[in-house]
C-alpha atoms as a PDB file:
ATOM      1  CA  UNK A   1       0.000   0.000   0.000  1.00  0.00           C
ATOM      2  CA  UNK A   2       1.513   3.509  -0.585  1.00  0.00           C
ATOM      3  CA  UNK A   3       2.386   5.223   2.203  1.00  0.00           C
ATOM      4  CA  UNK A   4      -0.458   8.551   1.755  1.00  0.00           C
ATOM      5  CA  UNK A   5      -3.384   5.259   0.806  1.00  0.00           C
ATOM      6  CA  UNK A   6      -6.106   5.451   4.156  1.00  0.00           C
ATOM      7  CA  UNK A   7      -8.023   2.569   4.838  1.00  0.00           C
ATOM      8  CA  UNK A   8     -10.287   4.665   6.738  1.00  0.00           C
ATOM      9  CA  UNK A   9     -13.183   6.634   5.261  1.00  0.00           C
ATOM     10  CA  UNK A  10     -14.314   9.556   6.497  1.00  0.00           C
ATOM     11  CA  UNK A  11     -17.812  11.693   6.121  1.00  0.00           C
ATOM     12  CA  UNK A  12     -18.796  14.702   8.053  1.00  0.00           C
ATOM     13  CA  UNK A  13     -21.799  16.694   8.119  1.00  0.00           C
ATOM     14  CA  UNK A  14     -22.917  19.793   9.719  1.00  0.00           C
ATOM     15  CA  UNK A  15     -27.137  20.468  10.643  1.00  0.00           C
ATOM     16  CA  UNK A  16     -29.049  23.788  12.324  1.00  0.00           C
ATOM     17  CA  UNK A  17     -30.094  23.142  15.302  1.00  0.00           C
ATOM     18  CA  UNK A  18     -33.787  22.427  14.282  1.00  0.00           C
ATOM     19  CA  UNK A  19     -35.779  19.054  15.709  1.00  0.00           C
ATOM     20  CA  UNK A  20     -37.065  18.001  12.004  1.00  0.00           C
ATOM     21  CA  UNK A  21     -32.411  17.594  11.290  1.00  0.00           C
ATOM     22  CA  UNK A  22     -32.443  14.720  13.466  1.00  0.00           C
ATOM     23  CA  UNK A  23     -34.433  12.877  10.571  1.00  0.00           C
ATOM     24  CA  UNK A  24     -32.088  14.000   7.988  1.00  0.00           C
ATOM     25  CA  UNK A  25     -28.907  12.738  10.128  1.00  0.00           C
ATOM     26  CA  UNK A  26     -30.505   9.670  10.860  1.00  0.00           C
ATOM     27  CA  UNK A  27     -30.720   8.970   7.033  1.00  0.00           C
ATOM     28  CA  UNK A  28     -27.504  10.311   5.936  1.00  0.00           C
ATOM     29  CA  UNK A  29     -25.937   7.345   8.481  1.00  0.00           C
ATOM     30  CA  UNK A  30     -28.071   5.330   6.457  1.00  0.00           C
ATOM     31  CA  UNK A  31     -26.705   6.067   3.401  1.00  0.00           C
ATOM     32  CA  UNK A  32     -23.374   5.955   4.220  1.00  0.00           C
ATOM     33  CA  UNK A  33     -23.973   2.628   6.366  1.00  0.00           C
ATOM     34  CA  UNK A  34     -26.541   1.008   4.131  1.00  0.00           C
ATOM     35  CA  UNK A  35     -24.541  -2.505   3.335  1.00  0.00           C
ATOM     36  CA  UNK A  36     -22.946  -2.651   6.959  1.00  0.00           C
ATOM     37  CA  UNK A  37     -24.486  -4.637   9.446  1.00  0.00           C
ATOM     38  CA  UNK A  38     -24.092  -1.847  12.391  1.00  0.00           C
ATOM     39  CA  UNK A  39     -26.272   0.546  10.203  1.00  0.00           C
ATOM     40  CA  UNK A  40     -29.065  -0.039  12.357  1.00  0.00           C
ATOM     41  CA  UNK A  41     -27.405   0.248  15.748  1.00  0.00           C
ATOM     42  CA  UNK A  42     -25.455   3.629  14.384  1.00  0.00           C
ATOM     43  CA  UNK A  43     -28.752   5.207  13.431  1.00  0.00           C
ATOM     44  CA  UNK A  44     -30.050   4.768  16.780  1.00  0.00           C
ATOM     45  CA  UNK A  45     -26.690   6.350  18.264  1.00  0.00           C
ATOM     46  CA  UNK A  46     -26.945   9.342  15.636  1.00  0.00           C
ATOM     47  CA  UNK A  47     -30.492   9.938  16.260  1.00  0.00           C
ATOM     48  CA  UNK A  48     -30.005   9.503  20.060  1.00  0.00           C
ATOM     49  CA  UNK A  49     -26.950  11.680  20.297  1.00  0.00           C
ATOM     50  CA  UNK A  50     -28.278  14.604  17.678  1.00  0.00           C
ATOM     51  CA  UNK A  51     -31.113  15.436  19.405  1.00  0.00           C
ATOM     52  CA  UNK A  52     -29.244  15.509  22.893  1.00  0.00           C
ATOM     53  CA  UNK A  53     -27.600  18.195  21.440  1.00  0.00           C
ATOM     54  CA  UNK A  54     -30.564  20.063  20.139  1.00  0.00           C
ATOM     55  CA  UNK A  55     -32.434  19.297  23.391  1.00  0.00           C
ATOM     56  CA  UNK A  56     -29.525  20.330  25.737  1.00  0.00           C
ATOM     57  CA  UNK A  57     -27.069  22.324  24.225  1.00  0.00           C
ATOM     58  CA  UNK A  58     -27.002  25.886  22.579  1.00  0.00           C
ATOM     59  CA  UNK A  59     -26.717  23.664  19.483  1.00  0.00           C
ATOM     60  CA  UNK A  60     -30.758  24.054  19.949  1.00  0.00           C
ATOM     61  CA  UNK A  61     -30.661  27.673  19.975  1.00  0.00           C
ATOM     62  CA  UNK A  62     -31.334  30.328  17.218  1.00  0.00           C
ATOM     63  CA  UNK A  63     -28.453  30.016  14.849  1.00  0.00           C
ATOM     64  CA  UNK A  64     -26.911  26.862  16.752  1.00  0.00           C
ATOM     65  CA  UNK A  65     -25.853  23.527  14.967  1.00  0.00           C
ATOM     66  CA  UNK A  66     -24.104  20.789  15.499  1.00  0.00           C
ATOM     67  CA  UNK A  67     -22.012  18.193  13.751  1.00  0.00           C
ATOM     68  CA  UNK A  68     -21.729  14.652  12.578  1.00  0.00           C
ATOM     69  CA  UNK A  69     -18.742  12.548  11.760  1.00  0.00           C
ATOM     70  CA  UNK A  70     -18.273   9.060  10.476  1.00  0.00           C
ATOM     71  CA  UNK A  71     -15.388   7.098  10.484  1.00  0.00           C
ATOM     72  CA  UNK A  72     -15.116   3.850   8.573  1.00  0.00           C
ATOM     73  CA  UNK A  73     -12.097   1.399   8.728  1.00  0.00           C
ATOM     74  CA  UNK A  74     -12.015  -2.452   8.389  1.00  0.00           C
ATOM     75  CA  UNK A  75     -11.061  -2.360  12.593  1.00  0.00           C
ATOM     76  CA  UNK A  76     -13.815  -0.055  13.111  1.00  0.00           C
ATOM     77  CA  UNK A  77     -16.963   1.918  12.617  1.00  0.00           C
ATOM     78  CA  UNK A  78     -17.131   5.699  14.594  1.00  0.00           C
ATOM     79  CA  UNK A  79     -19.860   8.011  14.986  1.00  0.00           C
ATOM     80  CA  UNK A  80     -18.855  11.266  16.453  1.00  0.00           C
ATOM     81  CA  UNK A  81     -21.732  14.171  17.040  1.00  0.00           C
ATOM     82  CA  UNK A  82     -20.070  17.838  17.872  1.00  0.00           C
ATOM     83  CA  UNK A  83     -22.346  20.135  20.056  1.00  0.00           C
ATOM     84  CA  UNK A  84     -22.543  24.046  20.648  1.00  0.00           C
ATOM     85  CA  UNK A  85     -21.791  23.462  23.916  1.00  0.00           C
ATOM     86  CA  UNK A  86     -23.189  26.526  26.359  1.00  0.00           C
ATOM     87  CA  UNK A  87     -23.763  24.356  29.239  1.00  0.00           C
ATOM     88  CA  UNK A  88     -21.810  23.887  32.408  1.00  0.00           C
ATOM     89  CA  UNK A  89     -21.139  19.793  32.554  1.00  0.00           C
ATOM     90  CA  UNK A  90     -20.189  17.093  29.634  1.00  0.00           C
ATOM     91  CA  UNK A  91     -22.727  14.833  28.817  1.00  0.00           C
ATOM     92  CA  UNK A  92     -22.626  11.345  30.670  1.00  0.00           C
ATOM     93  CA  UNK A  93     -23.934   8.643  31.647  1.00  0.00           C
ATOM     94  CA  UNK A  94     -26.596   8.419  34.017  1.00  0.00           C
ATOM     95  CA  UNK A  95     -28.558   5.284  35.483  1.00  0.00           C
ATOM     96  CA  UNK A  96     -31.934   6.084  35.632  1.00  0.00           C
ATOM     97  CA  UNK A  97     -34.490   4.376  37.000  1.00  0.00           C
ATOM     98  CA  UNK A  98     -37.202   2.545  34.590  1.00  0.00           C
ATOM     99  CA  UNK A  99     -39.626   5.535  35.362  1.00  0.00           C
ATOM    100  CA  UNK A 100     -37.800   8.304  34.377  1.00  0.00           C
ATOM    101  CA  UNK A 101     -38.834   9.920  31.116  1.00  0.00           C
ATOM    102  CA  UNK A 102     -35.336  11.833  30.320  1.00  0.00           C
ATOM    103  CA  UNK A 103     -31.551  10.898  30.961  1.00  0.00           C
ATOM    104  CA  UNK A 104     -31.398   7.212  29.819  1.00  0.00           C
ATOM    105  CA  UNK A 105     -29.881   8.358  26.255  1.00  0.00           C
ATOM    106  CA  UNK A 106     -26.392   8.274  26.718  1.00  0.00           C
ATOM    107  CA  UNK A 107     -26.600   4.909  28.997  1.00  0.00           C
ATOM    108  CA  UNK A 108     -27.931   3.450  25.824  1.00  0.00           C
ATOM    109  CA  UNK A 109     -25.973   4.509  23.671  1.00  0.00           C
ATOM    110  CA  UNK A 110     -23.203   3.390  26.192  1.00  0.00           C
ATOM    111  CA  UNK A 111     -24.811  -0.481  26.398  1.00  0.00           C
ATOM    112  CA  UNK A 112     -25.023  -0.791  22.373  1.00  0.00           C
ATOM    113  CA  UNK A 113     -21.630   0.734  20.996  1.00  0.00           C
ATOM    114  CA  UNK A 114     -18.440  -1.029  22.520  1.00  0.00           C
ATOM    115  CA  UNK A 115     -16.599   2.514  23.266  1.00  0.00           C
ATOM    116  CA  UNK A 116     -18.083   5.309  23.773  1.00  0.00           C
ATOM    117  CA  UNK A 117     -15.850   8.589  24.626  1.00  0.00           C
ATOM    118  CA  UNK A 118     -16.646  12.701  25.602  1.00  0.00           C
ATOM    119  CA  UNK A 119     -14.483  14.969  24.633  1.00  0.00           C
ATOM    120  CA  UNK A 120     -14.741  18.299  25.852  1.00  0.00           C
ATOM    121  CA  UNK A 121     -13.730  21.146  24.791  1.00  0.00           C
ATOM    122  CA  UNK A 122     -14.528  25.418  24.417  1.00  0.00           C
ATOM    123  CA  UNK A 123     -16.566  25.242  21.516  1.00  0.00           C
ATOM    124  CA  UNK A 124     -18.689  22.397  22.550  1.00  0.00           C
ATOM    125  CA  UNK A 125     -18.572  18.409  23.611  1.00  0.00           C
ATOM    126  CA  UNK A 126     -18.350  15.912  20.960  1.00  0.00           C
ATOM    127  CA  UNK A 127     -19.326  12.515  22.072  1.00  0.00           C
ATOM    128  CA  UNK A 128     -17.624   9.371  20.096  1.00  0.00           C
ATOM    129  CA  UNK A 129     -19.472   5.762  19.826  1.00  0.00           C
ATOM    130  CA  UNK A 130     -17.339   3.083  18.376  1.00  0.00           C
ATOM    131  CA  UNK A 131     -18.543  -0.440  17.428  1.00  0.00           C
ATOM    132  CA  UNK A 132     -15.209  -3.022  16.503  1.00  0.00           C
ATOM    133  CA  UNK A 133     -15.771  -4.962  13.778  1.00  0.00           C
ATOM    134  CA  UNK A 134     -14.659  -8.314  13.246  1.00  0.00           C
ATOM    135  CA  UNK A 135     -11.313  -7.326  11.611  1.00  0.00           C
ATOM    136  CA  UNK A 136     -10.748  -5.170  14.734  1.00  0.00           C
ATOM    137  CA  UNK A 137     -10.760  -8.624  16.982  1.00  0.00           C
ATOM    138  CA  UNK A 138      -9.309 -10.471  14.361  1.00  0.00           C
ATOM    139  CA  UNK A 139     -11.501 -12.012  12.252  1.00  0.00           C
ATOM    140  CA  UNK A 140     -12.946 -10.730   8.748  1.00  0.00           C
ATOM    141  CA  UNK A 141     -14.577  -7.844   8.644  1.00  0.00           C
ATOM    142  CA  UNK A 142     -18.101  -6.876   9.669  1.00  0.00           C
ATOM    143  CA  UNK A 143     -19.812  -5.224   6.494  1.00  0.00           C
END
């Protein structure tokens, strides 16, 4: 392989802040996922993520967005969402009890992807879900 050849693919994407652009980065995961066998489990993570950072973020305020990567290798799929940030505390995971309407998202998204890393900085908080394929525990690769 050359030496400037990536085996890793990379997308990125950046949405306003609106509710109705959770739909659209749900689908553009799709697309980009459509013949891997994680595309379900990543739309779920987008979806779930995005609209945490609509819903608690200044990424839902006028003239916020926020941002989606996607990082494709034969070790491993990443999904990275980048919000506004304006709030005080990184998102995390909480346990919440089976009651509770609000604050389960990120322990989901914690129990399906196999890594799943906050990064903080002044512009905003970009949380990081990664699912190891195959390859990555050597065997063939997942999709």
């Amino acid at each position: 392989m050359h030496e400037y050849t990536s085996t890793i693919r990379a997308w990125g994407l950046t949405c306003p802040g609106f509710p109705e652009e959770v739909s659209r980065a749900r689908r553009w995961t799709r697309d980009i996922l459509r013949d891997s066998p994680l595309a379900d489990d990543a739309e779920l993570i987008v979806s779930e993520l995005s609209a945490n950072a609509i819903l608690h973020t200044a990424s839902g305020r006028q003239s916020g967005s926020f941002s989606l990567a996607i990082e494709v290798s034969p070790q491993m799929v990443a999904l990275s969402v980048t919000d506004s940030g304006g709030t005080g505390t990184a998102p995390k995971a909480e346990h919440q009890d089976e009651e509770a309407e609000h604050g389960r998202g990120l322990d989901m998204v914690s129990a399906i992807a196999h890594r799943v890393i906050v990064n903080d900085s002044d512009h905003g908080h970009t949380v990081t879900a990664a699912f190891f394929t195959e390859a990555g525990r050597g065997g063939q690769l997942c999709g």
